[in-house]
Protein backbone atom coordinates (compact mmCIF):
# COMPACT_ATOMS: atom_id res chain seq x y z
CA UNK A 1 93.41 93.33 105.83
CA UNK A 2 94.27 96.64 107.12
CA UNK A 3 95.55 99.53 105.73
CA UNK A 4 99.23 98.97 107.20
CA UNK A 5 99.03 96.03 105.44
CA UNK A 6 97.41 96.72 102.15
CA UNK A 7 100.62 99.99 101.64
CA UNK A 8 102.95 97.11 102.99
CA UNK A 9 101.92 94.77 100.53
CA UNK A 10 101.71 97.32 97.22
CA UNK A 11 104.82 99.31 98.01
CA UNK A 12 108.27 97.97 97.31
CA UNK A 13 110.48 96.62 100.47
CA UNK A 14 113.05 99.02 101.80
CA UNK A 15 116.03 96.67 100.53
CA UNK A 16 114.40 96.74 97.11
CA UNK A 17 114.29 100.26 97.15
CA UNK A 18 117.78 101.08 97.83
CA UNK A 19 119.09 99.51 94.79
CA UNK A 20 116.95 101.59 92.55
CA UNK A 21 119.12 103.86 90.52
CA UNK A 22 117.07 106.83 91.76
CA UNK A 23 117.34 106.03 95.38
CA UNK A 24 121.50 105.85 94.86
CA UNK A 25 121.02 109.32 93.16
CA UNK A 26 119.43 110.97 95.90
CA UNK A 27 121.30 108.98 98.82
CA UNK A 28 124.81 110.97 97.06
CA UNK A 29 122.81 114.34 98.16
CA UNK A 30 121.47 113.39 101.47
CA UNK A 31 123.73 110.29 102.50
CA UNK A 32 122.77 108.78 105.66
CA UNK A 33 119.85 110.90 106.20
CA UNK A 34 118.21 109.06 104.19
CA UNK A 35 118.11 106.14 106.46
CA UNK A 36 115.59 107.82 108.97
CA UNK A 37 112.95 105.71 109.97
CA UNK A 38 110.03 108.40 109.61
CA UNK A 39 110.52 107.73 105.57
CA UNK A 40 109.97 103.89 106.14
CA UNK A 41 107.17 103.74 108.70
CA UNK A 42 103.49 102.59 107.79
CA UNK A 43 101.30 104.93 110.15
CA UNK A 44 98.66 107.10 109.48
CA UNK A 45 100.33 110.59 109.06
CA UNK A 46 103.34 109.45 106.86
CA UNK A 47 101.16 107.02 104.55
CA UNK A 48 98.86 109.63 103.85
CA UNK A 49 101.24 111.93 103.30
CA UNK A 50 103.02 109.85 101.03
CA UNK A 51 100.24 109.96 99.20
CA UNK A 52 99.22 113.05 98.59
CA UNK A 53 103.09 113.95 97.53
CA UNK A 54 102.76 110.80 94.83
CA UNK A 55 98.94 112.18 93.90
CA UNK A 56 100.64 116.01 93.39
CA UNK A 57 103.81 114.95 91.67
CA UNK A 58 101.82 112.78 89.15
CA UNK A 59 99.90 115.37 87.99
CA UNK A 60 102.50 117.68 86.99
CA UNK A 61 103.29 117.18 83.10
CA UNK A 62 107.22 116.67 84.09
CA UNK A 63 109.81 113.71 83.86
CA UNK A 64 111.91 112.13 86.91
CA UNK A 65 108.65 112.25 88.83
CA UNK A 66 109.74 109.39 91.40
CA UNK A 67 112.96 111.12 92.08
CA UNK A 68 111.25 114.30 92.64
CA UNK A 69 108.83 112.38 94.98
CA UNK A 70 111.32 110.90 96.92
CA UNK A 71 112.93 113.94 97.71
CA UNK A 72 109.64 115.94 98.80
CA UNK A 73 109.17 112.57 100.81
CA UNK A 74 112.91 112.83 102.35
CA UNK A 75 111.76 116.84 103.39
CA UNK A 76 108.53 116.15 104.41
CA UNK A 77 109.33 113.79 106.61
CA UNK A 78 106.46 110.95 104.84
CA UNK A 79 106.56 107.49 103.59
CA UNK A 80 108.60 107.42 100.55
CA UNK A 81 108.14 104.03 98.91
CA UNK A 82 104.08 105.42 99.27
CA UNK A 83 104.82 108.85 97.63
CA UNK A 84 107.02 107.19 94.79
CA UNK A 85 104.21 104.08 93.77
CA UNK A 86 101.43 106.74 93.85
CA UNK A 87 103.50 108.51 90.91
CA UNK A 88 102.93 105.63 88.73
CA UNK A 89 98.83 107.33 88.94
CA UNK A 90 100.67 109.16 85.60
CA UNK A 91 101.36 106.12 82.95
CA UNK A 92 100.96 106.30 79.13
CA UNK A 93 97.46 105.03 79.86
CA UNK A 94 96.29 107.94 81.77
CA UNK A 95 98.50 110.62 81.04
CA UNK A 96 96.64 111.59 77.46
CA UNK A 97 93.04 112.23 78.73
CA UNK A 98 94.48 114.02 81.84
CA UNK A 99 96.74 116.23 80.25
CA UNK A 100 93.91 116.89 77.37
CA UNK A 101 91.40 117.92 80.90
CA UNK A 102 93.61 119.75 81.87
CA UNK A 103 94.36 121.96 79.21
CA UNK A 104 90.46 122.23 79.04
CA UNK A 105 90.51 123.74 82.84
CA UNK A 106 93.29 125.66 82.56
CA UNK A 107 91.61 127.21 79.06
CA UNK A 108 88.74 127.67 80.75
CA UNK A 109 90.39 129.34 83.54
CA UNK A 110 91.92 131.98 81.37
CA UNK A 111 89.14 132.55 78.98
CA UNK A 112 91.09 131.06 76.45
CA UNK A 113 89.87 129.36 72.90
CA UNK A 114 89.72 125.40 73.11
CA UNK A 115 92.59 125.90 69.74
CA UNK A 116 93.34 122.19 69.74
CA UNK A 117 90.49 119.74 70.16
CA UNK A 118 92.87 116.00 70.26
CA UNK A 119 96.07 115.71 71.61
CA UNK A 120 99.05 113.54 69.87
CA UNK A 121 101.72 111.94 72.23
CA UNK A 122 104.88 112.67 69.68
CA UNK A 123 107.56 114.85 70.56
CA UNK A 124 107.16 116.01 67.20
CA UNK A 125 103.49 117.25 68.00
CA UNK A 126 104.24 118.27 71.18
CA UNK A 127 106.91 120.95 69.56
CA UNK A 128 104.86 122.53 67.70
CA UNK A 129 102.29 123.55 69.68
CA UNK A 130 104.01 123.43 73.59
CA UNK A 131 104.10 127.48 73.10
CA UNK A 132 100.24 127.43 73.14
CA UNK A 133 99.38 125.09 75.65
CA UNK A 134 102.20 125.02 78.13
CA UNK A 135 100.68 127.56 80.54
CA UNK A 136 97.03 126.42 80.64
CA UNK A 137 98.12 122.72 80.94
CA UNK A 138 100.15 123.76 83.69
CA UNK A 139 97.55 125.81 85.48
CA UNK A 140 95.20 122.63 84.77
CA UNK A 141 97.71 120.08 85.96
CA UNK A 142 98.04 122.04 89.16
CA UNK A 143 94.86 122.75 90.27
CA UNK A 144 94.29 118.98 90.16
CA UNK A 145 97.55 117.95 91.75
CA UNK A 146 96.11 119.98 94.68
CA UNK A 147 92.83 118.88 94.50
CA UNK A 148 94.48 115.11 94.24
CA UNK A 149 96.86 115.67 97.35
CA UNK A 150 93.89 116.90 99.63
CA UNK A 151 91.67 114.32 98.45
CA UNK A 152 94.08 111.45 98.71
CA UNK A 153 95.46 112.88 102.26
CA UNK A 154 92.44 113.14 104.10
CA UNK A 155 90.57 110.20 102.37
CA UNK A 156 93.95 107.35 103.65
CA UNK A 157 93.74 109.33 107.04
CA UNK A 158 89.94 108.80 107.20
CA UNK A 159 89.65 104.96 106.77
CA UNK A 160 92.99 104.42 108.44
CA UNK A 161 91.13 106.32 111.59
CA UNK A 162 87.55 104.45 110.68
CA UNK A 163 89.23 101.01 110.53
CA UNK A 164 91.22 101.84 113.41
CA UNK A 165 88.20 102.56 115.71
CA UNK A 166 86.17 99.61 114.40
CA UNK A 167 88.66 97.19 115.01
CA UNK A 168 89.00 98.92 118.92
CA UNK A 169 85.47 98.68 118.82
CA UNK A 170 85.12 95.21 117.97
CA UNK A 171 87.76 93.91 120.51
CA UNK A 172 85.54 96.04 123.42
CA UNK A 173 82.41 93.50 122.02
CA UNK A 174 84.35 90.35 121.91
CA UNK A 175 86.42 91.20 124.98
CA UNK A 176 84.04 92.64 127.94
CA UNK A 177 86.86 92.92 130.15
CA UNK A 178 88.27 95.26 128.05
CA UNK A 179 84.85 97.84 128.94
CA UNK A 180 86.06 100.77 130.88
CA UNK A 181 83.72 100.43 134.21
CA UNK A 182 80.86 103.14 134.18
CA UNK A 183 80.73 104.10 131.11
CA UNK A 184 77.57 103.84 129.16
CA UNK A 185 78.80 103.77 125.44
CA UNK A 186 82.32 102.24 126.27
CA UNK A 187 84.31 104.86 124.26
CA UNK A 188 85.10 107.19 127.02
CA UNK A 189 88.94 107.30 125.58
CA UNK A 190 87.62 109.41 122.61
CA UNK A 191 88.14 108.76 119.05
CA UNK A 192 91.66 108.96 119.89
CA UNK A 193 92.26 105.46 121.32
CA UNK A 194 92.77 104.15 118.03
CA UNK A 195 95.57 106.45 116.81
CA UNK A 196 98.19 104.93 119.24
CA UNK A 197 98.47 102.32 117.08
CA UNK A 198 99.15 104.16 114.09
């Protein structure tokens, strides 16, 4: 399977998507704009950038975090069902020990005291103490948005260009005619070849 088809298979179809209450919120504000193909399209640049916005936007301790990825999607110009499923990276079953590390980094970052050693999901909870931890958990849950969005970018980019040139690579064993004539090492199209697929 490649990676065109793995995205194709775990992000939702583009009719599915525009029934989604979010979608219709966002298609009042940018109408038929949002209808441009570079949004739908499974290449290498726009997956990957998809993404790293769904790897940033989960990491930020915020709600309507698909809508918010669907419209850095729409400005960036990257896959949006992508940016929008790699959101769901944030779920009640990963969000407590992240936001708990990140308060640690962020502490740690401002020489602050560790003042609160367990964290409690509760709205309650989170009242009472949100004017002590909002700024370290913030400075936390940025510094690893980042860190995801780089990490996620260039590691989609880098197998998408790996199995790209292995599967060119492959075809030039099993298909001899396909050898350009003179060259040694058959690859004297550059690493490129592959991306005019993508």
């Amino acid at each position: 399977m490649s990676l065109r088809d793995f995205f194709r298979h775990i992000t939702p179809a583009r009719h599915n998507v525009h029934k989604h209450r979010h979608y219709r919120m966002i298609g009042q504000v940018f109408g038929k704009r949002l209808h441009d193909p570079e949004l739908w399209r499974l290449t290498r640049r726009s997956v990957a950038g998809g993404v790293a916005v769904g790897a940033f936007i989960a990491a930020l301790p915020i709600f309507g975090q698909m809508l918010l990825a669907a419209v850095i999607a729409f400005w960036l110009r990257v896959n949006l069902p992508t940016a929008v499923v790699f959101t769901w990276l944030s779920n009640p079953i990963t969000f407590p020990p992240f936001f708990y590390v990140s308060y640690k980094l962020g502490n740690r970052l401002l020489g602050l005291p560790m003042e609160y050693k367990e964290f409690h999901l509760s709205l309650t909870w989170l009242g009472s103490v949100i004017h002590d931890i909002w700024l370290p958990v913030l400075i936390g849950c940025l510094i690893f948005g980042i860190a995801g969005a780089i990490v996620g970018y260039y590691t989609v980019s880098g197998m998408w260009r790996l199995l790209l040139m292995r599967k060119r690579d492959h075809r030039r064993t099993t298909r001899p005619f396909m050898r350009v004539p003179g060259s040694s090492d058959d690859s004297s199209g550059g690493p490129d070849d592959g991306d005019k697929t993508d």
